[in-house]
PDB file of N, CA and C in Angstrom:
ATOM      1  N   UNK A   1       0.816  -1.196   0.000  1.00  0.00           N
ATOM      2  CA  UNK A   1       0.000   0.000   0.000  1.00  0.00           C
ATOM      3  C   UNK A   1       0.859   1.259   0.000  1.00  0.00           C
ATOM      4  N   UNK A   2       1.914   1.200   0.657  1.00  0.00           N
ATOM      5  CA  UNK A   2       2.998   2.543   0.628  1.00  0.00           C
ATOM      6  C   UNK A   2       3.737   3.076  -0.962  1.00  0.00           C
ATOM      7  N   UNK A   3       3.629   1.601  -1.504  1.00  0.00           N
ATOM      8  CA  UNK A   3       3.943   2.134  -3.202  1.00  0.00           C
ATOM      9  C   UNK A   3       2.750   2.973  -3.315  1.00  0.00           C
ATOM     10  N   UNK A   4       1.960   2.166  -3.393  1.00  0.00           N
ATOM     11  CA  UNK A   4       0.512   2.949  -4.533  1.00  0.00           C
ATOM     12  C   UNK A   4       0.532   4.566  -4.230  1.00  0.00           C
ATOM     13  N   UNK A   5       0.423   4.639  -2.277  1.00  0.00           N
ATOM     14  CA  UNK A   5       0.355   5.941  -1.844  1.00  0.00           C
ATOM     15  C   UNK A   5       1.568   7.107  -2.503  1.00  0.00           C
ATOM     16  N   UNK A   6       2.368   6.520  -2.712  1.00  0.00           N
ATOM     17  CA  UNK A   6       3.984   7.470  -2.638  1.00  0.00           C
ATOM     18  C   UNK A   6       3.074   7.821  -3.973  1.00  0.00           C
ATOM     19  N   UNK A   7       2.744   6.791  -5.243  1.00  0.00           N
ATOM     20  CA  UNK A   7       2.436   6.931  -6.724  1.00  0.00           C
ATOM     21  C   UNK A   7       1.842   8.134  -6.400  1.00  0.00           C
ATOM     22  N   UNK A   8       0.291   7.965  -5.894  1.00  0.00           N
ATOM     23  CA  UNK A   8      -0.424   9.065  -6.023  1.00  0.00           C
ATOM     24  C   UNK A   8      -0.253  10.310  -5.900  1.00  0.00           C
ATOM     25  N   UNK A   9       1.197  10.221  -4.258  1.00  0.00           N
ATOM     26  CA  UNK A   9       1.156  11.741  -4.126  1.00  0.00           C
ATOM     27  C   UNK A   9       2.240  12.051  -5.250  1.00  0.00           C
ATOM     28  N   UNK A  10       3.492  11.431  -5.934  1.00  0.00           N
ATOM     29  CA  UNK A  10       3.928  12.243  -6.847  1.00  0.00           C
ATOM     30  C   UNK A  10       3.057  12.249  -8.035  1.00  0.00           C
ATOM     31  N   UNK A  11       2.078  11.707  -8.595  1.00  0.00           N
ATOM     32  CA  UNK A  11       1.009  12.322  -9.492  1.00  0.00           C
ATOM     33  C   UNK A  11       0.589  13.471  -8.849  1.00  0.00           C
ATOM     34  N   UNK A  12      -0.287  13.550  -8.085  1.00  0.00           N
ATOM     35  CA  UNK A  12      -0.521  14.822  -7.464  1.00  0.00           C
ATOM     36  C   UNK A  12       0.211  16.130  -7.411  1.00  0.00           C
ATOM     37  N   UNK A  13       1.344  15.775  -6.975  1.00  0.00           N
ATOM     38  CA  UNK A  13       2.750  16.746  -7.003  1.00  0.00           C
ATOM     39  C   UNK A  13       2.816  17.377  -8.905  1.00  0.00           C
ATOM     40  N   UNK A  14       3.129  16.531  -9.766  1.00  0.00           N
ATOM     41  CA  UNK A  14       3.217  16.705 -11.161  1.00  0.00           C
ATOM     42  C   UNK A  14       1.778  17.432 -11.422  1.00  0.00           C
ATOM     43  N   UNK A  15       0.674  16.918 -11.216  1.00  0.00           N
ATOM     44  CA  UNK A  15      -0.678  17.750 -11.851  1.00  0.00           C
ATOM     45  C   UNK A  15      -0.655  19.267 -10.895  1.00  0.00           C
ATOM     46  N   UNK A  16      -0.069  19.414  -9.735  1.00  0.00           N
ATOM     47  CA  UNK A  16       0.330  20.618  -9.190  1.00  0.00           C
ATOM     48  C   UNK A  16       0.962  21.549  -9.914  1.00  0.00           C
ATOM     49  N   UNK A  17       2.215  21.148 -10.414  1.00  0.00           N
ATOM     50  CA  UNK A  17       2.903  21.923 -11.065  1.00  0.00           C
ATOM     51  C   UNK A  17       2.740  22.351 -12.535  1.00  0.00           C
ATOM     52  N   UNK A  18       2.009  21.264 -12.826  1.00  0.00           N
ATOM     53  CA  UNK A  18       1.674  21.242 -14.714  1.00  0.00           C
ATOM     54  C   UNK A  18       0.367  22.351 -14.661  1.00  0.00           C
ATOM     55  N   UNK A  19      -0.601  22.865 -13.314  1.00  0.00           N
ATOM     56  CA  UNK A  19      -1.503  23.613 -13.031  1.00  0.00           C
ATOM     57  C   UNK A  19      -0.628  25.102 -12.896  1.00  0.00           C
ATOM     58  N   UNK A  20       0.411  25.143 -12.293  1.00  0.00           N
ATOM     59  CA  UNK A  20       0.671  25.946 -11.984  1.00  0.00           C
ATOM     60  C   UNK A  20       1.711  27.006 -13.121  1.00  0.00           C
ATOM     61  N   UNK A  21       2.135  25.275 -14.156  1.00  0.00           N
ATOM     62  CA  UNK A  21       2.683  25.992 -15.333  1.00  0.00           C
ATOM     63  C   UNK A  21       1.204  27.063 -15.934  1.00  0.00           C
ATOM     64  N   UNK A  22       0.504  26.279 -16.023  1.00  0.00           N
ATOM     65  CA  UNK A  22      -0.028  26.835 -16.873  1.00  0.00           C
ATOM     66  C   UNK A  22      -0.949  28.160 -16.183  1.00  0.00           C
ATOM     67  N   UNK A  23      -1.309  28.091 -15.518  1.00  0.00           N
ATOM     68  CA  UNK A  23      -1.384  29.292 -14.759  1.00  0.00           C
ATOM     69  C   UNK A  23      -0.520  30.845 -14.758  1.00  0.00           C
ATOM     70  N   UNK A  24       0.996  30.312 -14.596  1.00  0.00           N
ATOM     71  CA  UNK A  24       2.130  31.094 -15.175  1.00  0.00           C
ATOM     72  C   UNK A  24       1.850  31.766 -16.799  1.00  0.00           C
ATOM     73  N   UNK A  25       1.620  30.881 -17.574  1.00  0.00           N
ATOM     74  CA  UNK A  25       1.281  31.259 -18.726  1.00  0.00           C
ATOM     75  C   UNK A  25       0.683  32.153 -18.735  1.00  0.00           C
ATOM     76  N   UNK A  26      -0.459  31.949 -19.044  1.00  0.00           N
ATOM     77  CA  UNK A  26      -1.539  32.833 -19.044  1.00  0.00           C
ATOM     78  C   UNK A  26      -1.508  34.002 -18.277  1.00  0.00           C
ATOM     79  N   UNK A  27      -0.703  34.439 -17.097  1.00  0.00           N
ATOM     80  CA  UNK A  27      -0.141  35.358 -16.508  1.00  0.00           C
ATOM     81  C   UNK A  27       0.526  36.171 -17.630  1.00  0.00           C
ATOM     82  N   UNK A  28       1.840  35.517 -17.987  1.00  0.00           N
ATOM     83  CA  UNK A  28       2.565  35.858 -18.913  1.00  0.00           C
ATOM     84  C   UNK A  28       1.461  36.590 -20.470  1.00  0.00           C
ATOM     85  N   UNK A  29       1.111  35.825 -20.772  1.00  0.00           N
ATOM     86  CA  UNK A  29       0.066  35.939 -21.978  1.00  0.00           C
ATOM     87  C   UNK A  29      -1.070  37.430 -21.790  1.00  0.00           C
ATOM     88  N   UNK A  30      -1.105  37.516 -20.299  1.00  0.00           N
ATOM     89  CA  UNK A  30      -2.012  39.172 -20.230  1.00  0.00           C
ATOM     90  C   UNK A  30      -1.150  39.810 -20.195  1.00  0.00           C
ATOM     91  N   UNK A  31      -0.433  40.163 -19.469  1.00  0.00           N
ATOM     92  CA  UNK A  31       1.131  41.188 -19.076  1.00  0.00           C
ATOM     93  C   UNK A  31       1.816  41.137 -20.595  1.00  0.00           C
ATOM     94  N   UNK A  32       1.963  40.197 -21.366  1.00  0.00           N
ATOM     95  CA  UNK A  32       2.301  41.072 -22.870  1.00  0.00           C
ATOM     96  C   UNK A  32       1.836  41.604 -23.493  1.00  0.00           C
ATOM     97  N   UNK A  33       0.411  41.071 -23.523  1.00  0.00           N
ATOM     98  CA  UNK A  33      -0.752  41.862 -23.976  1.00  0.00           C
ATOM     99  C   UNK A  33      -0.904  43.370 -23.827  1.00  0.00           C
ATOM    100  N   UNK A  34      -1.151  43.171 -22.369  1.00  0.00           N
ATOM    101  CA  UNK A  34      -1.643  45.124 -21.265  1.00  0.00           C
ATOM    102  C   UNK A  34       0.039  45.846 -21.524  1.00  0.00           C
ATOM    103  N   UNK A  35       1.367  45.128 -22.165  1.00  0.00           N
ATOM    104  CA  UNK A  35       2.326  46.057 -22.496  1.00  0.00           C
ATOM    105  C   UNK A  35       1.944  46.467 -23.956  1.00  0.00           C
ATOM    106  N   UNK A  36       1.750  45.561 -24.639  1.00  0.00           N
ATOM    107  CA  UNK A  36       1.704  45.873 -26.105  1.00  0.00           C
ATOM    108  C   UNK A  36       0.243  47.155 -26.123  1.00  0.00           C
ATOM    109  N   UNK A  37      -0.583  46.748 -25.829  1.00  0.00           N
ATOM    110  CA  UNK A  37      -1.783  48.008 -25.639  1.00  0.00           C
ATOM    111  C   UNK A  37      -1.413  49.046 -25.181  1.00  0.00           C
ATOM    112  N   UNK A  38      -0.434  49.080 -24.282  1.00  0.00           N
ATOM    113  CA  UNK A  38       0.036  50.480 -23.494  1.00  0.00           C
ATOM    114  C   UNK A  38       0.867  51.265 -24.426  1.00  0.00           C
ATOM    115  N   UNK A  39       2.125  50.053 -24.624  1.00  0.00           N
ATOM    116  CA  UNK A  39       2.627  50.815 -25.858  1.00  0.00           C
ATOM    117  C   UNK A  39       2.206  51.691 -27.146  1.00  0.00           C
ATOM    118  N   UNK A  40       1.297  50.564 -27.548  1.00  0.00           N
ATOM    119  CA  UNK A  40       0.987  51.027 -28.439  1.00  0.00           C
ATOM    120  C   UNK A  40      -0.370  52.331 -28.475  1.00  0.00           C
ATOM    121  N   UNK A  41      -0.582  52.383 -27.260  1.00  0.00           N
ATOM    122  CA  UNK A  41      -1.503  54.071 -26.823  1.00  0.00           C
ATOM    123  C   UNK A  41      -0.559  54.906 -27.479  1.00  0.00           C
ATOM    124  N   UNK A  42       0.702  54.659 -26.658  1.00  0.00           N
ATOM    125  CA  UNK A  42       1.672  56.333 -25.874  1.00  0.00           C
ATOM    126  C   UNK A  42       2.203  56.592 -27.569  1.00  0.00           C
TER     127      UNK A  42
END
């Protein structure tokens, strides 16, 4: 039972971070955006 458990939590751990990539993204993806709009106001 201590395999299976360890499995799950590093799945868990990986779908954490693969959430959090992508989260990052899309961060990234507005903030170039709201520069390029700004820029392109001034």
């Amino acid at each position: 039972m201590k395999a299976g458990t360890k499995r799950s939590t590093k799945h868990t751990l990986l779908e954490i971070a693969g959430l959090y990539r992508a989260f990052v993204d899309i961060v990234w993806i507005f903030l170039y955006s709201l520069l390029y709009l700004i820029g392109r106001h001034s």
